[in-house]
Protein backbone atom coordinates (compact mmCIF):
# COMPACT_ATOMS: atom_id res chain seq x y z
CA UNK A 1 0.00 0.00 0.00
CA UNK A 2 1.50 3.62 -1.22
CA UNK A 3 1.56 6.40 1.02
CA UNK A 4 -1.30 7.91 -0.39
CA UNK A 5 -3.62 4.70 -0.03
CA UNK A 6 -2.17 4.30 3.76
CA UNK A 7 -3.13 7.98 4.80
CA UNK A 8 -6.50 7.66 3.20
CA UNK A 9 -7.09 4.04 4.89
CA UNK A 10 -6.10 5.64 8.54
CA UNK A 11 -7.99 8.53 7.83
CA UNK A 12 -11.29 6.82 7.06
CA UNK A 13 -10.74 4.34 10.22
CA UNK A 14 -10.17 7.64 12.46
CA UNK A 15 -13.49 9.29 11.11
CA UNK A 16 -15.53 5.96 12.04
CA UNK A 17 -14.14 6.31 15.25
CA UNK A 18 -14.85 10.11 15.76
CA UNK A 19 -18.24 9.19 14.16
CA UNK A 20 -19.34 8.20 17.61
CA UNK A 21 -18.11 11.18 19.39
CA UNK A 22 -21.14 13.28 19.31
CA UNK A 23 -23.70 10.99 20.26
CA UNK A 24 -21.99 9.72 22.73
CA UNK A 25 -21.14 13.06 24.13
CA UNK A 26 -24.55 13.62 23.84
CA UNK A 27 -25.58 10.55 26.15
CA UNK A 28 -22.63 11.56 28.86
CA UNK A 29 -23.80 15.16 29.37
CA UNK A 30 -27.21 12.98 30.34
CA UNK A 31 -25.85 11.97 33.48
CA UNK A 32 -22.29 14.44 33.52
CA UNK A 33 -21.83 18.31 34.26
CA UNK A 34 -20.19 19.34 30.71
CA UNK A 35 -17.15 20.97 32.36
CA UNK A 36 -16.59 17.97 34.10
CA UNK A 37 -17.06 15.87 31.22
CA UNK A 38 -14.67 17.71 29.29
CA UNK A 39 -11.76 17.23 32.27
CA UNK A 40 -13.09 13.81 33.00
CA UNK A 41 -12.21 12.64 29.24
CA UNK A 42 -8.83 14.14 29.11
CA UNK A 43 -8.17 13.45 32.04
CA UNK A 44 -8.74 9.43 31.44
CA UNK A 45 -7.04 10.07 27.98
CA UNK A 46 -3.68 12.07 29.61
CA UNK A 47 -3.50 8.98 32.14
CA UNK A 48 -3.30 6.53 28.84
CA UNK A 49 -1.32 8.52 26.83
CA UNK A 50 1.09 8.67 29.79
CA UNK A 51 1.65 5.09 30.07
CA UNK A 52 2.12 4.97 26.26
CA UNK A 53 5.19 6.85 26.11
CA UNK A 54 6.60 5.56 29.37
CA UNK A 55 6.31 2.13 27.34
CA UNK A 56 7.32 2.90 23.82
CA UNK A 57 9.52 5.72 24.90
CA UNK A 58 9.76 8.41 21.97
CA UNK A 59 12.27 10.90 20.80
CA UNK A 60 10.71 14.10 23.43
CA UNK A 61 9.33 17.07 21.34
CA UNK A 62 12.15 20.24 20.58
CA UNK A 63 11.33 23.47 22.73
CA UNK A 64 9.96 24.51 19.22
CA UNK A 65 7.83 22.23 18.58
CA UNK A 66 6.03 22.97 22.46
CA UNK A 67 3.73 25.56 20.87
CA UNK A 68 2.26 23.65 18.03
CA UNK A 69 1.17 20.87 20.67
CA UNK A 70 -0.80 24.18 23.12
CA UNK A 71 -2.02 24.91 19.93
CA UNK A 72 -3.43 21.10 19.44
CA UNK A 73 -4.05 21.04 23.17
CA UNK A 74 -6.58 23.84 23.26
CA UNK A 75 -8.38 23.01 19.94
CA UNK A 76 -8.95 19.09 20.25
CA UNK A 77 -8.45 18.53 23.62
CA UNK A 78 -10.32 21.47 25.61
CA UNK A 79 -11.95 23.40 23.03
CA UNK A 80 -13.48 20.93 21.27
CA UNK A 81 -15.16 18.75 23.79
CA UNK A 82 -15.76 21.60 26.06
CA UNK A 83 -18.16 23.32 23.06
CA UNK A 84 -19.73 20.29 22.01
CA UNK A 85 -20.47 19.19 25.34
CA UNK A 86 -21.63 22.34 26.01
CA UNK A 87 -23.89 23.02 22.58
CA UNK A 88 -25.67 19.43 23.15
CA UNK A 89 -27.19 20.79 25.91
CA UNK A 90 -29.14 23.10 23.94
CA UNK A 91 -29.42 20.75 20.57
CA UNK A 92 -29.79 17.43 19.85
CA UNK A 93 -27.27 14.73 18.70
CA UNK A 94 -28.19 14.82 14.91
CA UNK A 95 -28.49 18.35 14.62
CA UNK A 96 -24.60 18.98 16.38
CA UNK A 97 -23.54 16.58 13.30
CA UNK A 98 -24.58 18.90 10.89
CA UNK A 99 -21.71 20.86 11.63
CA UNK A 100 -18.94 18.32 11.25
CA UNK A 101 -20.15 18.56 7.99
CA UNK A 102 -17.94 22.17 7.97
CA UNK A 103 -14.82 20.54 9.36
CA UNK A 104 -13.15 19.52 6.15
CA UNK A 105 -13.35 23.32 5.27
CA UNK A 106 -12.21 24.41 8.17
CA UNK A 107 -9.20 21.86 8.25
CA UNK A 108 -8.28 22.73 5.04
CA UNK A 109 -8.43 26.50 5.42
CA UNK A 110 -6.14 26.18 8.22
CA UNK A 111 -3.91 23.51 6.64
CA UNK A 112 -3.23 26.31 4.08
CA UNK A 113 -2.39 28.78 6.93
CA UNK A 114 -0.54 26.66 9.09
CA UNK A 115 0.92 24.02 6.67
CA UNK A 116 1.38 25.52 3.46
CA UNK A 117 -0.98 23.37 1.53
CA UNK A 118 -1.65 24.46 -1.91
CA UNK A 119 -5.14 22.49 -3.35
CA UNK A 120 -6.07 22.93 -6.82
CA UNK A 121 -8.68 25.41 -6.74
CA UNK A 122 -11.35 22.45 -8.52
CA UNK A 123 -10.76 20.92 -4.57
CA UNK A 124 -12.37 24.24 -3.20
CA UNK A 125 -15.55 23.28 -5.32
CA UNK A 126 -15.81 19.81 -4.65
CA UNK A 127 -15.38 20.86 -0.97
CA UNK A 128 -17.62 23.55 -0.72
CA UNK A 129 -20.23 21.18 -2.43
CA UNK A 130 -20.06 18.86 -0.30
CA UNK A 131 -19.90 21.20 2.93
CA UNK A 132 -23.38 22.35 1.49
CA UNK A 133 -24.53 19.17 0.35
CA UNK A 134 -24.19 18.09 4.46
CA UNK A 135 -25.79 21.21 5.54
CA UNK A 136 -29.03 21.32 3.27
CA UNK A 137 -29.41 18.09 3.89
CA UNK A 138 -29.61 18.40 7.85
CA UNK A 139 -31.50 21.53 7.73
CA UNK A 140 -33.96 20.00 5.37
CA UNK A 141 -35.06 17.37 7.73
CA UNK A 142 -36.81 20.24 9.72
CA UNK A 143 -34.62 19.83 12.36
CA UNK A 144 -35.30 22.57 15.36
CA UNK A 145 -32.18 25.41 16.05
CA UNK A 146 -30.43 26.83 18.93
CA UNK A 147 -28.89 29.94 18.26
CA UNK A 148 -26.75 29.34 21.37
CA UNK A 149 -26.31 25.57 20.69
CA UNK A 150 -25.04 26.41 17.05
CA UNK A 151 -22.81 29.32 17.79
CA UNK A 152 -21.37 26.77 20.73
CA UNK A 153 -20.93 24.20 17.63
CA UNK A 154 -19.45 26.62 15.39
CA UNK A 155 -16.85 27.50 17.36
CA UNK A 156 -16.36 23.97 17.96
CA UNK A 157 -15.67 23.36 14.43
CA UNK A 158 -13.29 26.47 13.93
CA UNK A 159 -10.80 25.34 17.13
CA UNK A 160 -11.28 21.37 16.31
CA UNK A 161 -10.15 22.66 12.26
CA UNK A 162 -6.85 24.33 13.63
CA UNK A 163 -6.11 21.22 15.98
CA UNK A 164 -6.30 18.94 13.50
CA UNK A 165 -4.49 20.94 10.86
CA UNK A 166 -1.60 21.97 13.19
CA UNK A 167 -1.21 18.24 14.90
CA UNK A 168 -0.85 16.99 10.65
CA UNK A 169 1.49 19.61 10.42
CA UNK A 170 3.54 18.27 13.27
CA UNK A 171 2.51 14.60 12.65
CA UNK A 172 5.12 14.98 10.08
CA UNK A 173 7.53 15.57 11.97
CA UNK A 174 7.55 13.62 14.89
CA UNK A 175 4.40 10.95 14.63
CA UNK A 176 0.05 11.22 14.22
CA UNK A 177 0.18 8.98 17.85
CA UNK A 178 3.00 11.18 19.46
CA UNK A 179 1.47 14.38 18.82
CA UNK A 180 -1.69 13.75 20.16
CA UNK A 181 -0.36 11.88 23.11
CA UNK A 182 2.04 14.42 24.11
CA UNK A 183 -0.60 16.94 23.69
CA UNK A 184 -3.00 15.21 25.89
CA UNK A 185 0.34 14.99 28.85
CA UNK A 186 0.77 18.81 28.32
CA UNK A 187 -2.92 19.20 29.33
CA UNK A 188 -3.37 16.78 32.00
CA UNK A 189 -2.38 18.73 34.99
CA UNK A 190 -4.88 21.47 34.31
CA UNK A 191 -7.75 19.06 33.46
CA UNK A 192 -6.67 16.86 36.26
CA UNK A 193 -7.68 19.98 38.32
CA UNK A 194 -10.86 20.70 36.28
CA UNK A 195 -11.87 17.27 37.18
CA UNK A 196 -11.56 17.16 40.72
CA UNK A 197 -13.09 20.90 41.21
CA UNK A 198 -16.14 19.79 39.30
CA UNK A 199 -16.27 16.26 40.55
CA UNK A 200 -19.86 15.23 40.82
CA UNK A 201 -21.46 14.79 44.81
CA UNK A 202 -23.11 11.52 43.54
CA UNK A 203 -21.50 9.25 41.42
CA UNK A 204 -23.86 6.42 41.21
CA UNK A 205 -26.16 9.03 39.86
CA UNK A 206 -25.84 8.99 36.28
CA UNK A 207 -26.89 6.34 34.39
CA UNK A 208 -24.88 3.40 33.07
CA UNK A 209 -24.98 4.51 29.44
CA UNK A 210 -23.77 7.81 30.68
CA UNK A 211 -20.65 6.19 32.14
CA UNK A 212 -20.64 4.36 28.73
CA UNK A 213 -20.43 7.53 26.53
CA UNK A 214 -17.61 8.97 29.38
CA UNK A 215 -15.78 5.77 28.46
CA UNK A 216 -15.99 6.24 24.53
CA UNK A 217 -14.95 9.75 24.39
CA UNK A 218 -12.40 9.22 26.86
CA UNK A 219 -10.39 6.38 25.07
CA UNK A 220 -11.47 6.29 21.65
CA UNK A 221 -12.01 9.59 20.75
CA UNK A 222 -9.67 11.22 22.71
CA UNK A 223 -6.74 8.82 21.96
CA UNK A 224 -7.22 5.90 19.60
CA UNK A 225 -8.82 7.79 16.56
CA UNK A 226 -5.98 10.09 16.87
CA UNK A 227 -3.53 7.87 16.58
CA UNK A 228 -5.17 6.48 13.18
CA UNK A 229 -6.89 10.35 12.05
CA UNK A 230 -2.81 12.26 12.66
CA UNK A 231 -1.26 9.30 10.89
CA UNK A 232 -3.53 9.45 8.04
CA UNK A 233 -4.18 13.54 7.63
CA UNK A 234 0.43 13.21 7.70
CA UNK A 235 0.84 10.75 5.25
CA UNK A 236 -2.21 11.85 2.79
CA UNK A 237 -1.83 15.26 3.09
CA UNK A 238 -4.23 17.65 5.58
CA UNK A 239 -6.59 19.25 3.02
CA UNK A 240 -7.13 15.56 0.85
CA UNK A 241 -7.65 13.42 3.61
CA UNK A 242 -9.74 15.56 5.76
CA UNK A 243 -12.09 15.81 3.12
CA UNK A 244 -13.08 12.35 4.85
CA UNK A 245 -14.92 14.39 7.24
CA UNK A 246 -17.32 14.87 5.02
CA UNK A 247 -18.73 10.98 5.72
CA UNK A 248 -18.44 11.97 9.34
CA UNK A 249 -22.16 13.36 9.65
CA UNK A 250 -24.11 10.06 7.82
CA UNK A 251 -21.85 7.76 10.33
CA UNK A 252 -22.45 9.99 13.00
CA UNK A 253 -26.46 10.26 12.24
CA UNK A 254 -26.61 6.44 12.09
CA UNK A 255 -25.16 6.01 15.01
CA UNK A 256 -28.11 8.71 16.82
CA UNK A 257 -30.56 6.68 15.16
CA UNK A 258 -29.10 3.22 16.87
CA UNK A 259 -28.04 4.94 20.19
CA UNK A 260 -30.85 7.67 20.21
CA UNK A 261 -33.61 6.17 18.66
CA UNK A 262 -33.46 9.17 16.25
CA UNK A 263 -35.55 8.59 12.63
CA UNK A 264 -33.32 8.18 9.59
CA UNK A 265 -34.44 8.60 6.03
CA UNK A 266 -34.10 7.53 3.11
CA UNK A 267 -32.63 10.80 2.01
CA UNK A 268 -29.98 10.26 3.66
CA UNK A 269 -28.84 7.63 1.65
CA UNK A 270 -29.24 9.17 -1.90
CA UNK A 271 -27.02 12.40 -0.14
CA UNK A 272 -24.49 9.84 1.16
CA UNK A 273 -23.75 8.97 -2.86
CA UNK A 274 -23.58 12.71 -3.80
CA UNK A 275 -20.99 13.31 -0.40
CA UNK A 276 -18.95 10.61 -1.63
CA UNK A 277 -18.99 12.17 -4.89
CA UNK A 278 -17.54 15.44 -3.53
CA UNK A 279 -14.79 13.10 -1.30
CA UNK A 280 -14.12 11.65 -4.60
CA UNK A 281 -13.56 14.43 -6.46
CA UNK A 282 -11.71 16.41 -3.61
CA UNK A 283 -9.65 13.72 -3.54
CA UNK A 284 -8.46 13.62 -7.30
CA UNK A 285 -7.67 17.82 -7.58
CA UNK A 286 -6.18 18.00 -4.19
CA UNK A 287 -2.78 17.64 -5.68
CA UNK A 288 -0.77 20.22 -3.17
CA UNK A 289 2.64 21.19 -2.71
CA UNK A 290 4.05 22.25 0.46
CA UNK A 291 6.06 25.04 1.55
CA UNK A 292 9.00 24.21 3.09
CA UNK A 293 9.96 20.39 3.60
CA UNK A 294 9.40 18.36 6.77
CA UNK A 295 10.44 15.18 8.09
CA UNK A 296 8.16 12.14 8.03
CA UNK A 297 7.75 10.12 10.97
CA UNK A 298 6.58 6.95 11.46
């Protein structure tokens, strides 16, 4: 398998993975306080991601490399699920996923800013297209709006775009698993202390599938969809790959229908063809060349 093949493979395997993010976040904030949720999860995560380099024992990041992991750190590890957690309180599960349907834009914008990508402008069509296709869709199924809950959501999208641009930028350079474990070690002391000033009074209190969803978002989307989504957006390239994204929403909505008992229709599957269209086609003009050269890692 190329290079190209093996970044688009872990790319799609870390969007199934953060396909499950939202819903589940929605069924933790059920039971869980969303501040606490959010230093709960990284909290669990930092602890794993810990261990991990204890065991495998990495080359340590350069004093330079300190601010592009903050950078990381605040967008995917406290901006993120703080926003999210915070937005389903107002909206439901399928309506938050419309909005992942902006992320590939948003990565890709700030993979230009941040990484020097240049995509062939037919990309920014495909991309666009499919960014709309995602959002007429929702919004067509008469799904109810928050003005608070999407503004929360929107900035989710805009700090979750530069994490995940900035950690491919830096995946290059010294590993997709490193960056976001090292970025998750960086945060732990603060959202250790996040955890335990929010810590609930009851804990039997929330119900088991709450504990569930604190268990998903704390190891697999926190940590193990990193590993694969870094590894993939550094060897395929942040604005190609990320266009993955774009399946996000329909894996995500499936998985509110299963978990939430939330109706799906059939347009959802003729959309699904035209978003894999756009993937398709975002995929074959995003052709980019970088500025500057950097360092694979594996």
């Amino acid at each position: 398998m190329n290079k190209m093949m093996s970044g688009w493979a872990n790319g799609l395997l870390g969007v199934l993975i953060f396909s499950g993010s939202l819903p589940a976040t929605r069924v933790a904030v059920m039971g869980f306080d969303p501040v606490f949720l959010t230093g709960a999860r990284a909290t669990i995560a930092g602890l794993l991601a810990g261990a991990l380099l204890l065991v495998l024992k990495p080359r340590r990041p350069q004093r330079g490399d300190l601010v592009a992991l903050l950078i990381v750190a605040l967008g995917v590890v406290v901006g993120f699920p703080l926003l999210t957690a915070l937005a389903l309180e107002h909206v439901t599960s399928a309506h938050s996923i419309v909005f992942i349907g902006l992320l590939p834009l948003a990565t890709a914008v700030f993979g230009v800013l941040r990484g020097g990508e240049r995509p062939r402008p037919a990309f920014w069509l495909f991309s666009i297209a499919g960014s709309a296709l995602v959002v007429g869709f929702a919004f067509s199924q008469g799904m109810t709006a928050s003005p608070l809950g999407d503004l929360l959501m929107l900035g989710a999208i805009i700090v979750c775009g530069l994490g995940y641009a900035e950690g491919a930028s830096l995946s290059r350079k010294i590993g997709g698993w490193q960056v976001i474990c090292w970025a998750l070690v960086l945060s732990l002391p603060v959202m250790l202390v996040l955890t335990m000033a929010t810590w609930p009074a009851r804990l039997d209190a929330p119900a088991v599938s709450a504990w569930i969803g604190l268990g998903y978002v704390s190891v697999f989307s926190m940590l193990v969809g990193f590993v694969f989504w870094y590894r993939g957006l550094a060897q395929g390239g942040t604005v190609a790959v990320g266009q993955l994204q774009l399946l996000q929403p329909f894996f995500g909505l499936a998985l509110a229908a299963l978990l939430l008992n939330e109706p799906v229709t059939g347009g959802m599957l003729i959309v699904t063809v035209a978003i894999v269209a756009c993937v398709a086609g975002a995929k074959t003009f995003a052709g980019q060349k970088r500025v500057g050269k950097a360092v694979a890692a594996e």
